[in-house]
C-alpha atoms as a PDB file:
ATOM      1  CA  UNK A   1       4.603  -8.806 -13.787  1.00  0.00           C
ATOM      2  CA  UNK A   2       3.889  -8.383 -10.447  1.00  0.00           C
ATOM      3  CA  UNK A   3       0.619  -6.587  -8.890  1.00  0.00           C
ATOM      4  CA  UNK A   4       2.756  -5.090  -5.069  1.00  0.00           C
ATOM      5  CA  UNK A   5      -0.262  -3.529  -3.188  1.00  0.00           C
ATOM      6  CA  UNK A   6      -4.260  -5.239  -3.435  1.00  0.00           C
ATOM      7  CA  UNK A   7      -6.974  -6.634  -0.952  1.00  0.00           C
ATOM      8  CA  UNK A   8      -7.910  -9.412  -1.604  1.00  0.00           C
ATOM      9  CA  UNK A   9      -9.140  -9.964   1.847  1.00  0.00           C
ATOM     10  CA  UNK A  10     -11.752  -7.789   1.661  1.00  0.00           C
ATOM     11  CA  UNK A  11     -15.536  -8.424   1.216  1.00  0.00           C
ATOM     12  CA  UNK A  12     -15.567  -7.358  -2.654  1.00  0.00           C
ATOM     13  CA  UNK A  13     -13.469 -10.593  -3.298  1.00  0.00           C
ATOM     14  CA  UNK A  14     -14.976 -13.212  -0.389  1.00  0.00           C
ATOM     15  CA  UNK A  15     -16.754 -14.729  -3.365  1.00  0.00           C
ATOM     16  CA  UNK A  16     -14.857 -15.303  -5.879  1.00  0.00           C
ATOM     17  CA  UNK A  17     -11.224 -14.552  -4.716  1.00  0.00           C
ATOM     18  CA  UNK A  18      -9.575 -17.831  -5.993  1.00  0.00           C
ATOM     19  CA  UNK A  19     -11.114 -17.181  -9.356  1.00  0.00           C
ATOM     20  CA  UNK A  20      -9.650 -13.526  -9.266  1.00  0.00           C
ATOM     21  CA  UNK A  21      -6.251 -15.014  -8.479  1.00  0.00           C
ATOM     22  CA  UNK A  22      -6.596 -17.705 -11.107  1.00  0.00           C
ATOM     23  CA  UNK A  23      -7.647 -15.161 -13.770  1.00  0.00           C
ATOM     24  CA  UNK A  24      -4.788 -13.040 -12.439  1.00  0.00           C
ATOM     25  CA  UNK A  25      -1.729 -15.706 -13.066  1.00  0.00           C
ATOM     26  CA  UNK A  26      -3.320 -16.696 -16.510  1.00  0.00           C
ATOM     27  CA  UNK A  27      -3.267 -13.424 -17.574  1.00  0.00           C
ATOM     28  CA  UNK A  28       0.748 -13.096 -17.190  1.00  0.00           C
ATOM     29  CA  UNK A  29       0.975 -11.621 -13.317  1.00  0.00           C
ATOM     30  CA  UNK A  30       3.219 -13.778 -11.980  1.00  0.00           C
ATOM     31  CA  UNK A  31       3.189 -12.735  -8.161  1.00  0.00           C
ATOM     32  CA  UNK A  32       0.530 -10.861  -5.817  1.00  0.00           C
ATOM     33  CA  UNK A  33       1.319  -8.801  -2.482  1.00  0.00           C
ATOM     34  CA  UNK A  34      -2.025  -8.927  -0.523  1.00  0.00           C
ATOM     35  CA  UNK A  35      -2.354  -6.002   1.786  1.00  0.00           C
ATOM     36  CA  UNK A  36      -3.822  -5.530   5.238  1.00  0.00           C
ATOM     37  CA  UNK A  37      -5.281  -2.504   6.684  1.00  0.00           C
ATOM     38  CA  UNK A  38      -5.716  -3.415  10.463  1.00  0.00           C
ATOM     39  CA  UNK A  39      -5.214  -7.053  12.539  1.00  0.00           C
ATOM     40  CA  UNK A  40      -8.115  -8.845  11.076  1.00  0.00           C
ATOM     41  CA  UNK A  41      -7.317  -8.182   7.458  1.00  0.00           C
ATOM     42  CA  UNK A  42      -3.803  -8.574   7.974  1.00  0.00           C
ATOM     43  CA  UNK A  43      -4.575 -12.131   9.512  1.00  0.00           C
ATOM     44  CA  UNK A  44      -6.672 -12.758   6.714  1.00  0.00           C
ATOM     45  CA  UNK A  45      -3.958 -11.486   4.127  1.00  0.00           C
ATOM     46  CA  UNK A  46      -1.538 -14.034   5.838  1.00  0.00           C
ATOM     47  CA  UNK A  47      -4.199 -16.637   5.588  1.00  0.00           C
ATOM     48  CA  UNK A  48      -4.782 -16.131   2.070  1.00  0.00           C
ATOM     49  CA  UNK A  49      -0.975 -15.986   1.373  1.00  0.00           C
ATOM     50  CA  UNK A  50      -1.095 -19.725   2.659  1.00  0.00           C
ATOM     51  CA  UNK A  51      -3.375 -21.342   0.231  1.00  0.00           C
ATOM     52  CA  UNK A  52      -0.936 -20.053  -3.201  1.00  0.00           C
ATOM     53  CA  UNK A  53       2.775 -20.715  -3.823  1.00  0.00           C
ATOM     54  CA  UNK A  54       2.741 -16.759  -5.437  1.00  0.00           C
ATOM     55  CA  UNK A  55       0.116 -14.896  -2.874  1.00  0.00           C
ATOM     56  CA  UNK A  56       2.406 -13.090  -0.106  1.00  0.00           C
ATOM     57  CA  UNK A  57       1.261 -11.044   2.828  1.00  0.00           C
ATOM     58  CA  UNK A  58       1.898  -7.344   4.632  1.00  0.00           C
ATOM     59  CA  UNK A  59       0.556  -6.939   7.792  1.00  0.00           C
ATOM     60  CA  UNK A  60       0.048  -3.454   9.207  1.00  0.00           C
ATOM     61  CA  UNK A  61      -2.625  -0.496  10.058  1.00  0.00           C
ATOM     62  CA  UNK A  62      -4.054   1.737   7.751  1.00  0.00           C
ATOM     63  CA  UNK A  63      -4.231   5.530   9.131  1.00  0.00           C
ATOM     64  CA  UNK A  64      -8.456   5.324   8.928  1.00  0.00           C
ATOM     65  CA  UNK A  65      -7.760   2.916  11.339  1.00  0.00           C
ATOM     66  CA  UNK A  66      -5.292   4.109  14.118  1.00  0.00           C
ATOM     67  CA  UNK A  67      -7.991   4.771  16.186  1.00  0.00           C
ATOM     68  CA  UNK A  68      -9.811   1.075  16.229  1.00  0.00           C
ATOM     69  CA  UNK A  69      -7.475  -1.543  16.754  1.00  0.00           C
ATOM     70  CA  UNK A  70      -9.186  -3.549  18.168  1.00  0.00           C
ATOM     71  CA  UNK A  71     -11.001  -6.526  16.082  1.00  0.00           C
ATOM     72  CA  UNK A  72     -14.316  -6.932  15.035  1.00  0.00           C
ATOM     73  CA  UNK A  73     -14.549  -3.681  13.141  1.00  0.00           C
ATOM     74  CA  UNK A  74     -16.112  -4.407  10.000  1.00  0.00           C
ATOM     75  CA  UNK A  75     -13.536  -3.849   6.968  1.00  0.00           C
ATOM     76  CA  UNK A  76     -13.999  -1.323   4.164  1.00  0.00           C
ATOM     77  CA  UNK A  77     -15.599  -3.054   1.151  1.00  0.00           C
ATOM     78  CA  UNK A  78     -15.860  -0.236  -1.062  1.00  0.00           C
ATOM     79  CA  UNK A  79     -14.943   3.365  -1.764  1.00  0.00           C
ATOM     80  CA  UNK A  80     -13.529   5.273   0.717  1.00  0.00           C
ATOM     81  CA  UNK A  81     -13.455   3.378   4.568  1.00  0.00           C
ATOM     82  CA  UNK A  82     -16.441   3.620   5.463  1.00  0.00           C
ATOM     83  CA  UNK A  83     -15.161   3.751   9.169  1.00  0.00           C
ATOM     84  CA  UNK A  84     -17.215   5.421  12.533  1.00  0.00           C
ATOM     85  CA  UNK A  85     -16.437   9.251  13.592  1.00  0.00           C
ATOM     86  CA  UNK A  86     -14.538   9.469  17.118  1.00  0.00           C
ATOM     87  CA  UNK A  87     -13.257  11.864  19.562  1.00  0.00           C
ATOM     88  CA  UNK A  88      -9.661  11.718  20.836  1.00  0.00           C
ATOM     89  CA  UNK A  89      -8.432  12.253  24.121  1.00  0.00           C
ATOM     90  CA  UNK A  90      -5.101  14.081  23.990  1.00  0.00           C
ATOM     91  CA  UNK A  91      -2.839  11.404  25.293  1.00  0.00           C
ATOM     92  CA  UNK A  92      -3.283  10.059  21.361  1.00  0.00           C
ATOM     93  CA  UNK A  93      -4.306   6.518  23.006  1.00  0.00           C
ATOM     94  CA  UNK A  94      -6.212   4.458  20.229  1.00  0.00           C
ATOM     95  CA  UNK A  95     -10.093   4.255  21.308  1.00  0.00           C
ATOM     96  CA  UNK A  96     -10.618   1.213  22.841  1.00  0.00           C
ATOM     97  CA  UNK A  97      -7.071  -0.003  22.454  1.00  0.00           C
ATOM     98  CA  UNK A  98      -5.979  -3.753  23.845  1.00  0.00           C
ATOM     99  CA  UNK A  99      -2.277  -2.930  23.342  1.00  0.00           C
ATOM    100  CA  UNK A 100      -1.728  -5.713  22.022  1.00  0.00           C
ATOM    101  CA  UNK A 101      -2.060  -4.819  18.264  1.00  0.00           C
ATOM    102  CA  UNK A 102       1.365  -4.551  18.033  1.00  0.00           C
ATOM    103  CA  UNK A 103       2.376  -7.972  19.555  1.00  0.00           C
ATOM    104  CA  UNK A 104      -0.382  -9.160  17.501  1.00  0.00           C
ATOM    105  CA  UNK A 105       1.273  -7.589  13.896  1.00  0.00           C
ATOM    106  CA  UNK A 106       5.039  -9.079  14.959  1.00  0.00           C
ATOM    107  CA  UNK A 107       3.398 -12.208  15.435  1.00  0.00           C
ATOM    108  CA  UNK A 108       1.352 -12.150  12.413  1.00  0.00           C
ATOM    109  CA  UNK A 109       4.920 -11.010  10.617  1.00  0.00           C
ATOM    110  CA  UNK A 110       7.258 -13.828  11.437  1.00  0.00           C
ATOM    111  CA  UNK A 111       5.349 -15.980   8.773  1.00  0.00           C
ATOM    112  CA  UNK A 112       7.488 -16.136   5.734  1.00  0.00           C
ATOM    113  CA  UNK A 113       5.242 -15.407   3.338  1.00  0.00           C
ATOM    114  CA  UNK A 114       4.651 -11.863   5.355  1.00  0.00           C
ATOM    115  CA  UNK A 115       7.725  -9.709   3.520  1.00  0.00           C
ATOM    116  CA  UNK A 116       6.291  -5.787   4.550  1.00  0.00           C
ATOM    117  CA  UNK A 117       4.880  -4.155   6.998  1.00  0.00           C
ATOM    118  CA  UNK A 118       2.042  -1.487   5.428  1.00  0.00           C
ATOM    119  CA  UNK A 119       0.082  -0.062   4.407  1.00  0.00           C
ATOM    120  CA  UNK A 120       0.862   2.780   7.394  1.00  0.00           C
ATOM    121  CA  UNK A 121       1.235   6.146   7.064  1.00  0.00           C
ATOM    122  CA  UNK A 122      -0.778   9.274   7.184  1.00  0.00           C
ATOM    123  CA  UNK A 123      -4.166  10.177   5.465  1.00  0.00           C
ATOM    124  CA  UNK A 124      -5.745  14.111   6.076  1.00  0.00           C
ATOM    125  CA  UNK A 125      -8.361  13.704   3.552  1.00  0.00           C
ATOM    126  CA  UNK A 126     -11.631  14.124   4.586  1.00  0.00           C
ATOM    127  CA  UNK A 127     -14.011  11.471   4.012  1.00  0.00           C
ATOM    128  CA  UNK A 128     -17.812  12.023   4.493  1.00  0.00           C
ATOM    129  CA  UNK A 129     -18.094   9.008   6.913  1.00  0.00           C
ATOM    130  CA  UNK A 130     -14.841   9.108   8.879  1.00  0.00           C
ATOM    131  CA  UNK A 131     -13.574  12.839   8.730  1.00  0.00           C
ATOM    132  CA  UNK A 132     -10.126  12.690   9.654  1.00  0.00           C
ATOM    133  CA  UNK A 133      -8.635  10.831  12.298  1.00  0.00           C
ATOM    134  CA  UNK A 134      -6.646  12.562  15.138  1.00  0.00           C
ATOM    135  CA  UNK A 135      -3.575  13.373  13.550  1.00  0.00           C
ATOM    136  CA  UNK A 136      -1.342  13.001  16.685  1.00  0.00           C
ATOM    137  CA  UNK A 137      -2.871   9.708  16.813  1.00  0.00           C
ATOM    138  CA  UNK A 138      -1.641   8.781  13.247  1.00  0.00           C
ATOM    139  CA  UNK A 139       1.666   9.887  13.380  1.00  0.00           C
ATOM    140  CA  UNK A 140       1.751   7.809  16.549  1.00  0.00           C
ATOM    141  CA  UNK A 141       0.630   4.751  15.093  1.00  0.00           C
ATOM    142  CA  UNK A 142       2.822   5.187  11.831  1.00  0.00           C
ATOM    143  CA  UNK A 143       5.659   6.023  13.765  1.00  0.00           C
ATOM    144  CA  UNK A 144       5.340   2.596  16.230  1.00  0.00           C
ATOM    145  CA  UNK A 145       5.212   0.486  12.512  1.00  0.00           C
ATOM    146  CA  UNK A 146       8.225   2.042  11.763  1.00  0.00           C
ATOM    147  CA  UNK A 147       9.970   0.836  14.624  1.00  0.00           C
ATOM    148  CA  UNK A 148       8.510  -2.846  13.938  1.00  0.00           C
ATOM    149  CA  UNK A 149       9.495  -2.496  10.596  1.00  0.00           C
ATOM    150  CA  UNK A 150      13.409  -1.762  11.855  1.00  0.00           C
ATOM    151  CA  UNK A 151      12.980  -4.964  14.717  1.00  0.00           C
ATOM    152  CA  UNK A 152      11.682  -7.537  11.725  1.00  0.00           C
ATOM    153  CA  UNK A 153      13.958  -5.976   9.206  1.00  0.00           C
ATOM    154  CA  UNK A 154      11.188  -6.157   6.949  1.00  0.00           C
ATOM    155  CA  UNK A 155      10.536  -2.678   4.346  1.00  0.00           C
ATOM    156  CA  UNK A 156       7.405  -0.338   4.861  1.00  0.00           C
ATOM    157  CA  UNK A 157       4.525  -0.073   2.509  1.00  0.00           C
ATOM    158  CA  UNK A 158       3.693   3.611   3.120  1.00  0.00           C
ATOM    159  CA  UNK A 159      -0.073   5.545   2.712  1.00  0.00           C
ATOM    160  CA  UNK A 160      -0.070   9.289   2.094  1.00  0.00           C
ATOM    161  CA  UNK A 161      -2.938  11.024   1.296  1.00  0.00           C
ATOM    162  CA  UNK A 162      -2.397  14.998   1.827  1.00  0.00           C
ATOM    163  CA  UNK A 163       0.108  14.192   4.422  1.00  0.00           C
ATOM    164  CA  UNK A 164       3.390  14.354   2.222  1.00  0.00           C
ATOM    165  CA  UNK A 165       5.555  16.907   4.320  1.00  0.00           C
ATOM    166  CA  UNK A 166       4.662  15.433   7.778  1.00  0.00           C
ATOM    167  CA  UNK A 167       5.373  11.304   6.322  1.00  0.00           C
ATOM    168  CA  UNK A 168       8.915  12.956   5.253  1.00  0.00           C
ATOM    169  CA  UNK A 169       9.623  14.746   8.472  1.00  0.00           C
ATOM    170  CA  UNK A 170       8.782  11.395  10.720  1.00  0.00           C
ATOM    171  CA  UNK A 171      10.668   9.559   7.896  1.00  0.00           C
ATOM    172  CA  UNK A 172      13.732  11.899   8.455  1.00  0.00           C
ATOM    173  CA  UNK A 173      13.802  12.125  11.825  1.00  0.00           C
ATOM    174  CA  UNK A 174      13.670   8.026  12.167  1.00  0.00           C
ATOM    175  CA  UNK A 175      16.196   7.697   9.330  1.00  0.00           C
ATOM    176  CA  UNK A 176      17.861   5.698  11.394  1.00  0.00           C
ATOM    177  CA  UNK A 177      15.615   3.259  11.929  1.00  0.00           C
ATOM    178  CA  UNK A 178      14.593   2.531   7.988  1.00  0.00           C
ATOM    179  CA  UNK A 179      15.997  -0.544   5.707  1.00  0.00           C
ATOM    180  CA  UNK A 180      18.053  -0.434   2.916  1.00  0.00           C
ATOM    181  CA  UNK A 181      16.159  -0.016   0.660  1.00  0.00           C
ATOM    182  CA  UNK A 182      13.517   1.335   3.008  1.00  0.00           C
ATOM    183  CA  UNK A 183       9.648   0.299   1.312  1.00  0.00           C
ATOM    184  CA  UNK A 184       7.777   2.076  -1.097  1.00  0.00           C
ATOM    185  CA  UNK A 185       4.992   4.935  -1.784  1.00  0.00           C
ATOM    186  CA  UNK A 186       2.009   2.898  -2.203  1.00  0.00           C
ATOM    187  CA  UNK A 187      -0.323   4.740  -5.015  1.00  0.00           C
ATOM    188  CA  UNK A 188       2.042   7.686  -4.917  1.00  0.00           C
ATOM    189  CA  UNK A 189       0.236  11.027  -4.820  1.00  0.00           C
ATOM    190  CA  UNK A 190       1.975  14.525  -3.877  1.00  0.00           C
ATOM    191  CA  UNK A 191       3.851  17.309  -4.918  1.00  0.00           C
ATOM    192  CA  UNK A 192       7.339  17.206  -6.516  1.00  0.00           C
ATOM    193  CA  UNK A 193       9.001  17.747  -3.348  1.00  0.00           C
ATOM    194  CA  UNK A 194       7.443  15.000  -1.859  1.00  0.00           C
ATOM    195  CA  UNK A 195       8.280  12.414  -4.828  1.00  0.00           C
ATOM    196  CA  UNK A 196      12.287  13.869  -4.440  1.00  0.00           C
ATOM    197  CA  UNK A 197      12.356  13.479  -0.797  1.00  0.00           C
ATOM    198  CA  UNK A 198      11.021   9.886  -0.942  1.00  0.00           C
ATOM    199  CA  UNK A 199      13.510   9.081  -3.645  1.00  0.00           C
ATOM    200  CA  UNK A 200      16.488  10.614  -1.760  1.00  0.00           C
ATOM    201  CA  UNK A 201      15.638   8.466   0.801  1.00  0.00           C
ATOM    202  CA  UNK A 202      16.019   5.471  -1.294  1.00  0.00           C
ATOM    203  CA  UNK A 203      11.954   4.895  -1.444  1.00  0.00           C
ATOM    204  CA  UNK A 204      10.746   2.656  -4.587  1.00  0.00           C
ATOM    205  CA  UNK A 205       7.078   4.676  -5.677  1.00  0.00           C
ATOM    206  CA  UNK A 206       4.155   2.828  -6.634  1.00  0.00           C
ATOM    207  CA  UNK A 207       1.656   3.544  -9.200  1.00  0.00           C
ATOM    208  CA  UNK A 208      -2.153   2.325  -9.810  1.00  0.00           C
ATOM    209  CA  UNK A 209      -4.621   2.419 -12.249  1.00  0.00           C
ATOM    210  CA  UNK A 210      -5.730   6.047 -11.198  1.00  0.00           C
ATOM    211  CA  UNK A 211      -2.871   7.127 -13.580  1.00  0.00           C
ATOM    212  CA  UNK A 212      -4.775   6.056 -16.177  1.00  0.00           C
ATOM    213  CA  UNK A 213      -7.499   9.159 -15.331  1.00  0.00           C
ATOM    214  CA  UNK A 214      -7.506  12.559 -16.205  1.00  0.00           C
ATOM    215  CA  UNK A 215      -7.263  15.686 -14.872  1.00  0.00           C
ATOM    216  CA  UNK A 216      -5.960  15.874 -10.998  1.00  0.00           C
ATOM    217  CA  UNK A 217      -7.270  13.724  -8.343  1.00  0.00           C
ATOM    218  CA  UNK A 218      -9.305  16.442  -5.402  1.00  0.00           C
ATOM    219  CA  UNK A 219      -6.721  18.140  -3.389  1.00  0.00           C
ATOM    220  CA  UNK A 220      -3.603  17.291  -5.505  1.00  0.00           C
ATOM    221  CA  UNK A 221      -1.318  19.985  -7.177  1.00  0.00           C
ATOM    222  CA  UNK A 222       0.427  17.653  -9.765  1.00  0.00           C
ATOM    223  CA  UNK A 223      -0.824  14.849 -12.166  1.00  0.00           C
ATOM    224  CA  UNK A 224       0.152  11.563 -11.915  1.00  0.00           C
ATOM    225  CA  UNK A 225       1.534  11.439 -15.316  1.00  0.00           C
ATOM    226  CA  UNK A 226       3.888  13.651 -14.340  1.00  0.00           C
ATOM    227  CA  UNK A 227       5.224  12.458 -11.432  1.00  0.00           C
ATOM    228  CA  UNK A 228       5.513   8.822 -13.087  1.00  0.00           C
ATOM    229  CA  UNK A 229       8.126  10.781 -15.642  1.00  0.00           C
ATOM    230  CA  UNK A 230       9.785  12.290 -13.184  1.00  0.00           C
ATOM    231  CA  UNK A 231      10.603   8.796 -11.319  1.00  0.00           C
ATOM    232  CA  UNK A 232      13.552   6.961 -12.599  1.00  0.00           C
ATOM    233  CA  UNK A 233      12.464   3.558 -14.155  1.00  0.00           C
ATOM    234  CA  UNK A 234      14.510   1.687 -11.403  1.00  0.00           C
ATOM    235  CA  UNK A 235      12.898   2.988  -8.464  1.00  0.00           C
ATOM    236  CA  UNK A 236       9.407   2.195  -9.912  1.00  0.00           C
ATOM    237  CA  UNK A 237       6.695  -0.170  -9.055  1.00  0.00           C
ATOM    238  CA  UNK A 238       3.299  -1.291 -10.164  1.00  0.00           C
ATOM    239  CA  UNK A 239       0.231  -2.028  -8.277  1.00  0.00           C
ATOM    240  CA  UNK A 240      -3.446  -1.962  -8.633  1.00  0.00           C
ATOM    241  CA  UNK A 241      -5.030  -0.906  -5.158  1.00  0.00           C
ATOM    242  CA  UNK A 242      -7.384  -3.793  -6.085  1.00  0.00           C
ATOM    243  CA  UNK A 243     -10.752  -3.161  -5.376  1.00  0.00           C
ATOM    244  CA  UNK A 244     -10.218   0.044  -5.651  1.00  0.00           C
ATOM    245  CA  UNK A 245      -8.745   2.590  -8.152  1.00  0.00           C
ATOM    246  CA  UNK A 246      -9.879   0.515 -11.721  1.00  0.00           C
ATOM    247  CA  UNK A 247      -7.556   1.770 -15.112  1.00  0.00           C
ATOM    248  CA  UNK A 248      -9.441   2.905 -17.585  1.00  0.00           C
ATOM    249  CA  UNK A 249     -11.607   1.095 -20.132  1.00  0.00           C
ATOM    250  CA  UNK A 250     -12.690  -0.595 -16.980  1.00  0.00           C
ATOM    251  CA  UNK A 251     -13.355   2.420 -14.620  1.00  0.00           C
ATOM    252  CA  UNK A 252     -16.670   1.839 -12.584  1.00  0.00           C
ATOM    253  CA  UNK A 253     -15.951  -1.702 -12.274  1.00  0.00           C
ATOM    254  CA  UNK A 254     -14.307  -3.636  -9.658  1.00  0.00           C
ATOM    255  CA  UNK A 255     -10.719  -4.028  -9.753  1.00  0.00           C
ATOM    256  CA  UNK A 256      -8.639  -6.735 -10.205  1.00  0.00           C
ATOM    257  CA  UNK A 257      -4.876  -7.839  -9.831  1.00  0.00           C
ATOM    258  CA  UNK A 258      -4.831  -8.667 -13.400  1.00  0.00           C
ATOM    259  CA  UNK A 259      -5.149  -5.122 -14.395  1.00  0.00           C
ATOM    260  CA  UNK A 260      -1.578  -4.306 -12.933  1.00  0.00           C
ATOM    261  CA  UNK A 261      -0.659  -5.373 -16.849  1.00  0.00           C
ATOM    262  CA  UNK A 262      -2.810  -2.571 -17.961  1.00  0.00           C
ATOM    263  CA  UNK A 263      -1.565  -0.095 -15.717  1.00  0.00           C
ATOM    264  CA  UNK A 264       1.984  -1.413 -16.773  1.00  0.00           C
ATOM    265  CA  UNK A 265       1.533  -0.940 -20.339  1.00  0.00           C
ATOM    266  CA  UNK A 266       0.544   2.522 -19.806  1.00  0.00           C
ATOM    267  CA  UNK A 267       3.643   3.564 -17.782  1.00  0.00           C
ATOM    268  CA  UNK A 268       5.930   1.700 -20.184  1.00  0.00           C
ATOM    269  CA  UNK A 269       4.387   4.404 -23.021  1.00  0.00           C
ATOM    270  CA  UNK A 270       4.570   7.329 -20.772  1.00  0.00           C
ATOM    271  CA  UNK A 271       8.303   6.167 -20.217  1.00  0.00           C
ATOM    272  CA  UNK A 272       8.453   5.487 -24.123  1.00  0.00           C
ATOM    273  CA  UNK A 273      10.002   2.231 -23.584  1.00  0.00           C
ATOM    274  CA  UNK A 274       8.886  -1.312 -24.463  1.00  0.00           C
ATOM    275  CA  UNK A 275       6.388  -2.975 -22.504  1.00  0.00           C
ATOM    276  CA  UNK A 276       8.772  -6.380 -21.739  1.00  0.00           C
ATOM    277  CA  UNK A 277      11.642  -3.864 -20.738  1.00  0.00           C
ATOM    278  CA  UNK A 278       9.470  -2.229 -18.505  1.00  0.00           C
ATOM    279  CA  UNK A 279       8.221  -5.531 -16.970  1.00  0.00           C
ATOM    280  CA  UNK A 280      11.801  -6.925 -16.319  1.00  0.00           C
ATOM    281  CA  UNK A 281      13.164  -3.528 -14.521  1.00  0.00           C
ATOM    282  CA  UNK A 282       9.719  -3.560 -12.339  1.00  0.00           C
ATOM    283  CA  UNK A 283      10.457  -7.200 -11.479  1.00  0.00           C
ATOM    284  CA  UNK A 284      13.843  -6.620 -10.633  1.00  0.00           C
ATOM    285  CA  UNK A 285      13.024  -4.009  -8.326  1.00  0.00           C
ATOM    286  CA  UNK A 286      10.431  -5.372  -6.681  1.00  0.00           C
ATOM    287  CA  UNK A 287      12.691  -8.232  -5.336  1.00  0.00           C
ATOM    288  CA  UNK A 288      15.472  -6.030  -4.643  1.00  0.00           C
ATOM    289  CA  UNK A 289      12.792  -4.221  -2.449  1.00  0.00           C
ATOM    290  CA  UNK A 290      10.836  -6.883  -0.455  1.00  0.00           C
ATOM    291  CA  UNK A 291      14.118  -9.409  -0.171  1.00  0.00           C
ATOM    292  CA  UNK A 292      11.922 -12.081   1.360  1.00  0.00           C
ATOM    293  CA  UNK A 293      10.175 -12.469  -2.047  1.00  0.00           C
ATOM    294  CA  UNK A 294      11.080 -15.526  -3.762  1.00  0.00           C
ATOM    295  CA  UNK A 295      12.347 -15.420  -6.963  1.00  0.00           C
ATOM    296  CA  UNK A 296      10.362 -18.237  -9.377  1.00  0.00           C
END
């Protein structure tokens, strides 16, 4: 059982994080893929990946964040990213860009434990405290990961929130440039279109604990349920957004790695299939997906 997409490098876990971890592998994950949303979370995510033989790393820039890369912005800790409003110019340049951040993920990337770039993509949700950022800007940023992604060889963790039919059309139109296979949806969320497209591609699709809600997250047109059936047990993946996104009984709480198993279980009765057969086709494509994973 492997949890593909948390944070354990952010402030909800500075704590207690080798106790999460710990409580994670005793409860039957076997691997965690510890996520960064902009340089100094990546770094941390590679730092973490350091200290345990089954922690690994991606390194990227989260959408929220195309337009601060520079460090020293404080990290979302909960919710939403709590992240400051900004104009754009209309050159798309990030506010207050180095331009370095780049250098600075490739760099962060040739550690072996690092085996994705992500989570990158595009977000048009509007959050209270950040609104949406510049969507030029995004697509700009996304599209610059891609091309690192195609240089390191390494698959893309993608982010779509509301975004669905312009993450295709970049994806399309830089087909060229993907992996084989080419990443995954992180916490899938769309239309069916979207969830085709991806898998036509040859894009794995991850699911969270969120699929354990009701009802239809604000601003989507199909439930997560659904979309879960509709995606072929080989091409799926299971992940728990950790702190974020908690399955039900434990909704309200903080989230945890450990709860990929619950999210798991659920999915294997939506598929009506056993929970171990479910396990070992999730495994199997989680290492045929992120090939620098090491089998144990």
């Amino acid at each position: 059982m492997i949890d593909v997409h948390c944070h354990l490098n952010f402030n909800k876990f500075a704590d207690d994080y080798d106790e999460v971890i710990k409580s994670a592998f005793d409860a039957g994950v076997t691997k965690i893929i510890n996520v960064g949303t902009q340089i100094s979370s990546s770094k941390k995510a590679v730092e973490l990946s350091k200290q345990y033989d089954n922690l690994y790393a991606i390194v990227g820039v989260h959408p929220h964040h195309a337009d601060k890369l520079t460090e020293g912005h404080p990290e979302h800790s909960k919710g939403p990213p709590s992240l400051i409003e900004n104009s754009w110019d209309s050159s798309a340049s990030p506010q207050n860009d180095n331009n370095d951040w780049l250098q600075q993920l490739e760099s962060l990337a040739h550690n072996p434990k690092v085996i994705g770039v992500g989570e990158c993509g595009i977000d048009y949700f509007s959050y209270i405290s950040n609104g949406v950022v510049d969507p030029a800007l995004q697509k700009k940023i996304f599209i610059e990961q891609i091309e690192l992604s195609h240089k390191l060889k390494l698959p893309l963790q993608i982010h779509n929130r509301h975004a669905g039919a312009d993450i295709i059309e970049i994806l399309k139109s830089h087909r060229h440039l993907l992996q084989d296979p080419p990443g995954m949806f992180h916490c899938f969320a769309g239309d069916r279109d979207t969830l085709k497209s991806a898998l036509k591609m040859g894009f794995y699709i991850g699911f969270d604990g969120n699929i354990t809600y009701k009802g239809l997250a604000p601003g989507e047109t199909v439930e997560l349920k659904e979309l879960a059936t509709l995606t072929p047990l080989d091409r799926i993946v299971v992940e728990t957004d950790s702190p974020f996104l908690t399955p039900i009984p434990y909704r309200g709480q903080r989230n945890e790695p450990k709860y990929a198993i619950i999210v798991a279980r659920f999915i294997a009765e939506l598929k009506q299939t056993s929970f171990e057969k479910l396990v070992e086709q999730i495994d199997k494509n989680v290492y045929t997906l992120f090939k620098r994973l090491e089998h144990s």
